[in-house]
PDB file of N, CA and C in Angstrom:
ATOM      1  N   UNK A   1       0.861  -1.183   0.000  1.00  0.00           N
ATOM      2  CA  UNK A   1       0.000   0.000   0.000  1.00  0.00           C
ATOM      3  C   UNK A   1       0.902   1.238   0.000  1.00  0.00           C
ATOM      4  N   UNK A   2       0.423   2.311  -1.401  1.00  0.00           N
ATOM      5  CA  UNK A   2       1.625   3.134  -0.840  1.00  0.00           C
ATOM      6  C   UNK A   2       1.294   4.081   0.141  1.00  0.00           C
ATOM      7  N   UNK A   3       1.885   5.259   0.348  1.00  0.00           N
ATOM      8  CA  UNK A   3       1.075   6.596   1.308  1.00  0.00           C
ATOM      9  C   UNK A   3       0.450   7.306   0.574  1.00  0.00           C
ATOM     10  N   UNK A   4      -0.121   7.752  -0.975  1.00  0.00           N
ATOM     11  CA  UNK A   4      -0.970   8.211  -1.590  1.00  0.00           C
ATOM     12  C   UNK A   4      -2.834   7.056  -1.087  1.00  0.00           C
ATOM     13  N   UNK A   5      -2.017   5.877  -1.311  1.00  0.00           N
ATOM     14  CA  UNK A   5      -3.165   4.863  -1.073  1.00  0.00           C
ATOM     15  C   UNK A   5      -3.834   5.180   0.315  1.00  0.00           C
ATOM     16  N   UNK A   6      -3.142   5.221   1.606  1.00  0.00           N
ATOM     17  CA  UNK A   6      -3.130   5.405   2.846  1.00  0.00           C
ATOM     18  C   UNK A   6      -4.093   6.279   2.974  1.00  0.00           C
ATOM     19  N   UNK A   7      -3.276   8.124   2.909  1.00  0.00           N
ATOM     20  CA  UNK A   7      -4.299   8.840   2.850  1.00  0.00           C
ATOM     21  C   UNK A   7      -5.481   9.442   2.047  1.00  0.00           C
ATOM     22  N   UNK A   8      -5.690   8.464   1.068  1.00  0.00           N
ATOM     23  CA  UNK A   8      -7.180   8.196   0.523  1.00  0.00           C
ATOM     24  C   UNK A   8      -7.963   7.666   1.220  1.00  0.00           C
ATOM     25  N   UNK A   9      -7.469   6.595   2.038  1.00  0.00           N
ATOM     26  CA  UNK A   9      -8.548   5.750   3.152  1.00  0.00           C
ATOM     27  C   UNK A   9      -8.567   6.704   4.149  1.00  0.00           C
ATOM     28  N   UNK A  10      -7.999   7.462   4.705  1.00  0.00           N
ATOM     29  CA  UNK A  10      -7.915   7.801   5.848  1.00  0.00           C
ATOM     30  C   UNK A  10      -8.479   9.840   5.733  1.00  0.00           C
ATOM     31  N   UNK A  11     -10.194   9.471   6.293  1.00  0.00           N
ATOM     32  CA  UNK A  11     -10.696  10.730   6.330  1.00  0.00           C
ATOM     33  C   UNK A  11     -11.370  10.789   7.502  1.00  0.00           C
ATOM     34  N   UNK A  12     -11.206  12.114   8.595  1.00  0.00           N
ATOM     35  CA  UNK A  12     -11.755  12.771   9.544  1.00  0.00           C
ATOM     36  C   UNK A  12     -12.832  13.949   9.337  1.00  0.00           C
ATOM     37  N   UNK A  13     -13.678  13.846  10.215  1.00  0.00           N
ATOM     38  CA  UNK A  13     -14.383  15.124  10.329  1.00  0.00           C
ATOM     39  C   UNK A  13     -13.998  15.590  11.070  1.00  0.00           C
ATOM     40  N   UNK A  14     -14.480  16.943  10.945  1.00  0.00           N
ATOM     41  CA  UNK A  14     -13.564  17.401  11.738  1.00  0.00           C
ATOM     42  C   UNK A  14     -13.965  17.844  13.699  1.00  0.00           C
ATOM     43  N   UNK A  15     -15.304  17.150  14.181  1.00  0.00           N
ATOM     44  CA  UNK A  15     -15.176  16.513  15.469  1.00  0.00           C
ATOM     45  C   UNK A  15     -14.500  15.366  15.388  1.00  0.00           C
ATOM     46  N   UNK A  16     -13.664  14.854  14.954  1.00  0.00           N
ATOM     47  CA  UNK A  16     -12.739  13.813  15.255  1.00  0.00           C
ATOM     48  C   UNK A  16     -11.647  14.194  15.570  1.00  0.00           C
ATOM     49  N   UNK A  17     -11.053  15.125  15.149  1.00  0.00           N
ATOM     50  CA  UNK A  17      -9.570  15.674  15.082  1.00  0.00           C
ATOM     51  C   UNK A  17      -9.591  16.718  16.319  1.00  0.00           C
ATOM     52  N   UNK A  18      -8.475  16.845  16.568  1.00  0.00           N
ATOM     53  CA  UNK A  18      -7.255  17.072  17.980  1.00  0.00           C
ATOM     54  C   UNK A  18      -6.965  18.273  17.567  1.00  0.00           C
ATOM     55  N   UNK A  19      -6.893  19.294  18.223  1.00  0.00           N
ATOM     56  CA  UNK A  19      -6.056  20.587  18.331  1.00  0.00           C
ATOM     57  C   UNK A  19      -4.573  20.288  18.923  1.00  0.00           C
ATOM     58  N   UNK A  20      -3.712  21.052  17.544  1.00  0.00           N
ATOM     59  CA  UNK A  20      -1.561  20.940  17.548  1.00  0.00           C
ATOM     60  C   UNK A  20      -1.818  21.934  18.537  1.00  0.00           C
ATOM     61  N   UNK A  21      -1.285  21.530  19.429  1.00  0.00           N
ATOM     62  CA  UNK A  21      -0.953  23.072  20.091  1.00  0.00           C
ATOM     63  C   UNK A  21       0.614  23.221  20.116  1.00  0.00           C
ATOM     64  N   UNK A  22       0.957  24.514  19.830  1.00  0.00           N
ATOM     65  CA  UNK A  22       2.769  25.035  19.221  1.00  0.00           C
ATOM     66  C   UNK A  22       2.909  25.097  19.903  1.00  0.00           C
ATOM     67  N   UNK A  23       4.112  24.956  20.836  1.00  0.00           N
ATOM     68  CA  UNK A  23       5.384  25.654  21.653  1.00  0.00           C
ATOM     69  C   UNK A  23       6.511  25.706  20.986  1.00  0.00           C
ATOM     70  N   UNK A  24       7.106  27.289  21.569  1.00  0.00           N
ATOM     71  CA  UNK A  24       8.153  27.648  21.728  1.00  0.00           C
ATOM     72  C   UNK A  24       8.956  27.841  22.412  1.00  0.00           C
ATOM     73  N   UNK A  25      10.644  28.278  22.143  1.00  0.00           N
ATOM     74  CA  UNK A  25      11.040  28.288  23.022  1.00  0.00           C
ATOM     75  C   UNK A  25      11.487  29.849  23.818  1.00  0.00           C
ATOM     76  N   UNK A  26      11.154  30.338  24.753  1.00  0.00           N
ATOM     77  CA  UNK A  26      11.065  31.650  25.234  1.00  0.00           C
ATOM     78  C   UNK A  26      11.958  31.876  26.255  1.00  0.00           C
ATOM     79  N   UNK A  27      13.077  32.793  26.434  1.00  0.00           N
ATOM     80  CA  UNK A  27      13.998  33.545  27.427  1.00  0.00           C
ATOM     81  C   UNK A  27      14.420  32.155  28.486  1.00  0.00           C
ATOM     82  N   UNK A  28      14.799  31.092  27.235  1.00  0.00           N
ATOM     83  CA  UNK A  28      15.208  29.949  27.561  1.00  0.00           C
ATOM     84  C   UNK A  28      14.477  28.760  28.194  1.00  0.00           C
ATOM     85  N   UNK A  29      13.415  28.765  28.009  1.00  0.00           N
ATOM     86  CA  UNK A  29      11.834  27.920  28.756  1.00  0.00           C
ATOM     87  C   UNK A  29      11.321  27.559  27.805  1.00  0.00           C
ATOM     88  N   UNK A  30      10.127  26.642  27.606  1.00  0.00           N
ATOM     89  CA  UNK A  30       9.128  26.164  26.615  1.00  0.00           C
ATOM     90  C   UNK A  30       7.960  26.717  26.694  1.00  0.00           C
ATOM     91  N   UNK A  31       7.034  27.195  25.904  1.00  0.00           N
ATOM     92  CA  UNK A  31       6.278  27.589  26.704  1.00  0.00           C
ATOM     93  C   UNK A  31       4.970  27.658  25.105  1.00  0.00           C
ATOM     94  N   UNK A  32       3.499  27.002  25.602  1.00  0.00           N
ATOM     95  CA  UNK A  32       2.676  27.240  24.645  1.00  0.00           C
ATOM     96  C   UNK A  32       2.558  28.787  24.143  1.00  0.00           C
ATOM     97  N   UNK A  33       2.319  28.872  22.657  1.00  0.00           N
ATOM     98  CA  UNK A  33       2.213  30.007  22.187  1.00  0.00           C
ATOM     99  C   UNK A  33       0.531  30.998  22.489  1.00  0.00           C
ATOM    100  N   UNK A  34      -0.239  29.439  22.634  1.00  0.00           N
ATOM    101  CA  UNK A  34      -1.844  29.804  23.321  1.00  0.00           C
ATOM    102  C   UNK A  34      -2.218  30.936  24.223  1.00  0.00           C
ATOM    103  N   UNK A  35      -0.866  30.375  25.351  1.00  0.00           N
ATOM    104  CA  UNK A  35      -1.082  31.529  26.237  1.00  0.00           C
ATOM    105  C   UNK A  35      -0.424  33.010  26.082  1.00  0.00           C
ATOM    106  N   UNK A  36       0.049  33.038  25.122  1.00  0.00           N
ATOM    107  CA  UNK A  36       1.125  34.527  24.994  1.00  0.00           C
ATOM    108  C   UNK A  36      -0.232  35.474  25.134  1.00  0.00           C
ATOM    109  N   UNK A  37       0.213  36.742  25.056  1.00  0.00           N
ATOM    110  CA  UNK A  37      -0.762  37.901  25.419  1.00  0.00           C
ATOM    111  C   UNK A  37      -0.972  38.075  23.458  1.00  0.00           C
ATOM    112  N   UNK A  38      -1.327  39.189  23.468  1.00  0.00           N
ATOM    113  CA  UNK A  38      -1.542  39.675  22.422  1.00  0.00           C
ATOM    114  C   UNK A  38      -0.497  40.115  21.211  1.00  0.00           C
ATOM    115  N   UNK A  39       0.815  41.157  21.988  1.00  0.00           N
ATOM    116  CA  UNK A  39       2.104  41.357  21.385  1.00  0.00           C
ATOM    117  C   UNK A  39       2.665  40.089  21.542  1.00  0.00           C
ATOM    118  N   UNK A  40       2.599  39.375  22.316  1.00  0.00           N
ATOM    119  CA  UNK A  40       3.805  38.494  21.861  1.00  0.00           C
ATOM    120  C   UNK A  40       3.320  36.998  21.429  1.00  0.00           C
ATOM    121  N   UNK A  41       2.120  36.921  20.914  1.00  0.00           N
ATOM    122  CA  UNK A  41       1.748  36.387  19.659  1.00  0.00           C
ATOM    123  C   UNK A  41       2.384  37.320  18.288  1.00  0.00           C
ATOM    124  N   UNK A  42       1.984  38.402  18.352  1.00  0.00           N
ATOM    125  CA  UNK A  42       2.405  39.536  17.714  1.00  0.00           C
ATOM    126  C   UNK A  42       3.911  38.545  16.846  1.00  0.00           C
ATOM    127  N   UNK A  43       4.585  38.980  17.830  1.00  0.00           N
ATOM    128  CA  UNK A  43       6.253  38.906  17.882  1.00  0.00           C
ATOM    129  C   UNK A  43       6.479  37.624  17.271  1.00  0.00           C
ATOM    130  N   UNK A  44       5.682  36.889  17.615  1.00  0.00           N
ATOM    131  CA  UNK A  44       5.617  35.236  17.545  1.00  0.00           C
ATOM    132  C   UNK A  44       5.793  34.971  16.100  1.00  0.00           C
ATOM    133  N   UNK A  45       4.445  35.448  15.104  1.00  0.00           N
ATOM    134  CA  UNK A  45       4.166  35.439  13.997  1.00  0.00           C
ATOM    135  C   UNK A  45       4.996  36.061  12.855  1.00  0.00           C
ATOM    136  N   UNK A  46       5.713  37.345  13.849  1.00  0.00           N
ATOM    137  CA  UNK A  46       6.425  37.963  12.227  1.00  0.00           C
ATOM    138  C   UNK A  46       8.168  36.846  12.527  1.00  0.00           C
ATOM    139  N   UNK A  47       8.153  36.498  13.351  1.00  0.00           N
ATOM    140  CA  UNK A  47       9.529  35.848  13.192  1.00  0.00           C
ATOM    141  C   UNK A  47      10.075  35.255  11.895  1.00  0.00           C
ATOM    142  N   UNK A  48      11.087  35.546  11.602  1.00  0.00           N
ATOM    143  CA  UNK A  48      11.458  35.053  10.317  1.00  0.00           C
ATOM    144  C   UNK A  48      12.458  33.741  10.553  1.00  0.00           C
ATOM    145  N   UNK A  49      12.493  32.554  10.020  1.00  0.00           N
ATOM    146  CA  UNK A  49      13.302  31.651  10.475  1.00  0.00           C
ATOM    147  C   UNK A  49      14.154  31.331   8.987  1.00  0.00           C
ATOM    148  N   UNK A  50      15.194  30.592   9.108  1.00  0.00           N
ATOM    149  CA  UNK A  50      16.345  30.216   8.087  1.00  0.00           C
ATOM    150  C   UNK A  50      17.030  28.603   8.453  1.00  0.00           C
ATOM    151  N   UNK A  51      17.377  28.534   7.621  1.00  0.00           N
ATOM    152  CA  UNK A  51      18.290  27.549   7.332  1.00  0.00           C
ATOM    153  C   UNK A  51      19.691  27.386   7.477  1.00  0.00           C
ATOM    154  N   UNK A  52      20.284  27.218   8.965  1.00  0.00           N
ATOM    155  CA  UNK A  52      21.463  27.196   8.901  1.00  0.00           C
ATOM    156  C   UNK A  52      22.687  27.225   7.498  1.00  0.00           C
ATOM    157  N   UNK A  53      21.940  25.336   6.924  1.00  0.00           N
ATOM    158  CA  UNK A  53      22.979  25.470   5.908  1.00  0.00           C
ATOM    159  C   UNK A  53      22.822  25.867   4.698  1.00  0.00           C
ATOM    160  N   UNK A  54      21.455  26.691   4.808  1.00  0.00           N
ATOM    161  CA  UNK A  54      21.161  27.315   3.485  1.00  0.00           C
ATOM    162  C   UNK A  54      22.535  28.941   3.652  1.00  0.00           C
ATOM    163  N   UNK A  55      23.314  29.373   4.351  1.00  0.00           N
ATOM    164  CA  UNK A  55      23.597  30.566   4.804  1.00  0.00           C
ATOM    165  C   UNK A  55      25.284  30.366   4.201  1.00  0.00           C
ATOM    166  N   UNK A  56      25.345  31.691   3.332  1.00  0.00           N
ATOM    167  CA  UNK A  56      26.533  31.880   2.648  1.00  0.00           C
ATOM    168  C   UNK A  56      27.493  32.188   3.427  1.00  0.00           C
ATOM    169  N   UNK A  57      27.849  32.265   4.504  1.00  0.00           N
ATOM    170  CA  UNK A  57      29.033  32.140   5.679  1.00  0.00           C
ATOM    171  C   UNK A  57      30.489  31.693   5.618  1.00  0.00           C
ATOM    172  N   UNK A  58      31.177  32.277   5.164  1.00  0.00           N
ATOM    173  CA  UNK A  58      32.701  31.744   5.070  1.00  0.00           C
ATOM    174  C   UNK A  58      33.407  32.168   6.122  1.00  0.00           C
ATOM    175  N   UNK A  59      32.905  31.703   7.391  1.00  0.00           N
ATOM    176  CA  UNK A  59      33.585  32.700   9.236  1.00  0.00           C
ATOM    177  C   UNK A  59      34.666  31.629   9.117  1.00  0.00           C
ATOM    178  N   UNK A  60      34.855  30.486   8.934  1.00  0.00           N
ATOM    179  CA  UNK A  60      36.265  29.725   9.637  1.00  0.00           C
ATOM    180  C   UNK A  60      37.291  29.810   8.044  1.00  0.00           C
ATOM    181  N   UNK A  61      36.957  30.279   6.843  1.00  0.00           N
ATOM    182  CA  UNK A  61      37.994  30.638   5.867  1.00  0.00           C
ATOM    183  C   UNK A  61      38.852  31.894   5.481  1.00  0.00           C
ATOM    184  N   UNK A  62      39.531  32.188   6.897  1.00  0.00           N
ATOM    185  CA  UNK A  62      39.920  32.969   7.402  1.00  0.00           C
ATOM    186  C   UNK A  62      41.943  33.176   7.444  1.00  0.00           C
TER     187      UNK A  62
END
């Protein structure tokens, strides 16, 4: 069976399904994003993230 096959069989409504809840990691702690206030959902959302080894960096060809 492949995994195209799989998730053809496999359908939820959606009272069946589970709320992801995100955490991050904050001023060195874990912490759900649920509870942040308002700004720091804010803060949360515009974060921009990268790819270490996507990054043109030549620091040790020195």
């Amino acid at each position: 069976m492949t995994l195209a096959e799989v998730k053809e069989r496999i359908v939820l409504k959606d009272e069946e399904r589970t709320r992801c809840e995100v955490w991050t990691r904050v001023m060195g702690y874990h912490r759900p994003v649920a509870g942040f206030n308002t700004g720091k959902k804010g803060e949360f959302y515009e974060r921009k993230y990268f790819k270490e080894s996507a990054c043109a960096c030549d620091c040790g060809a020195r």
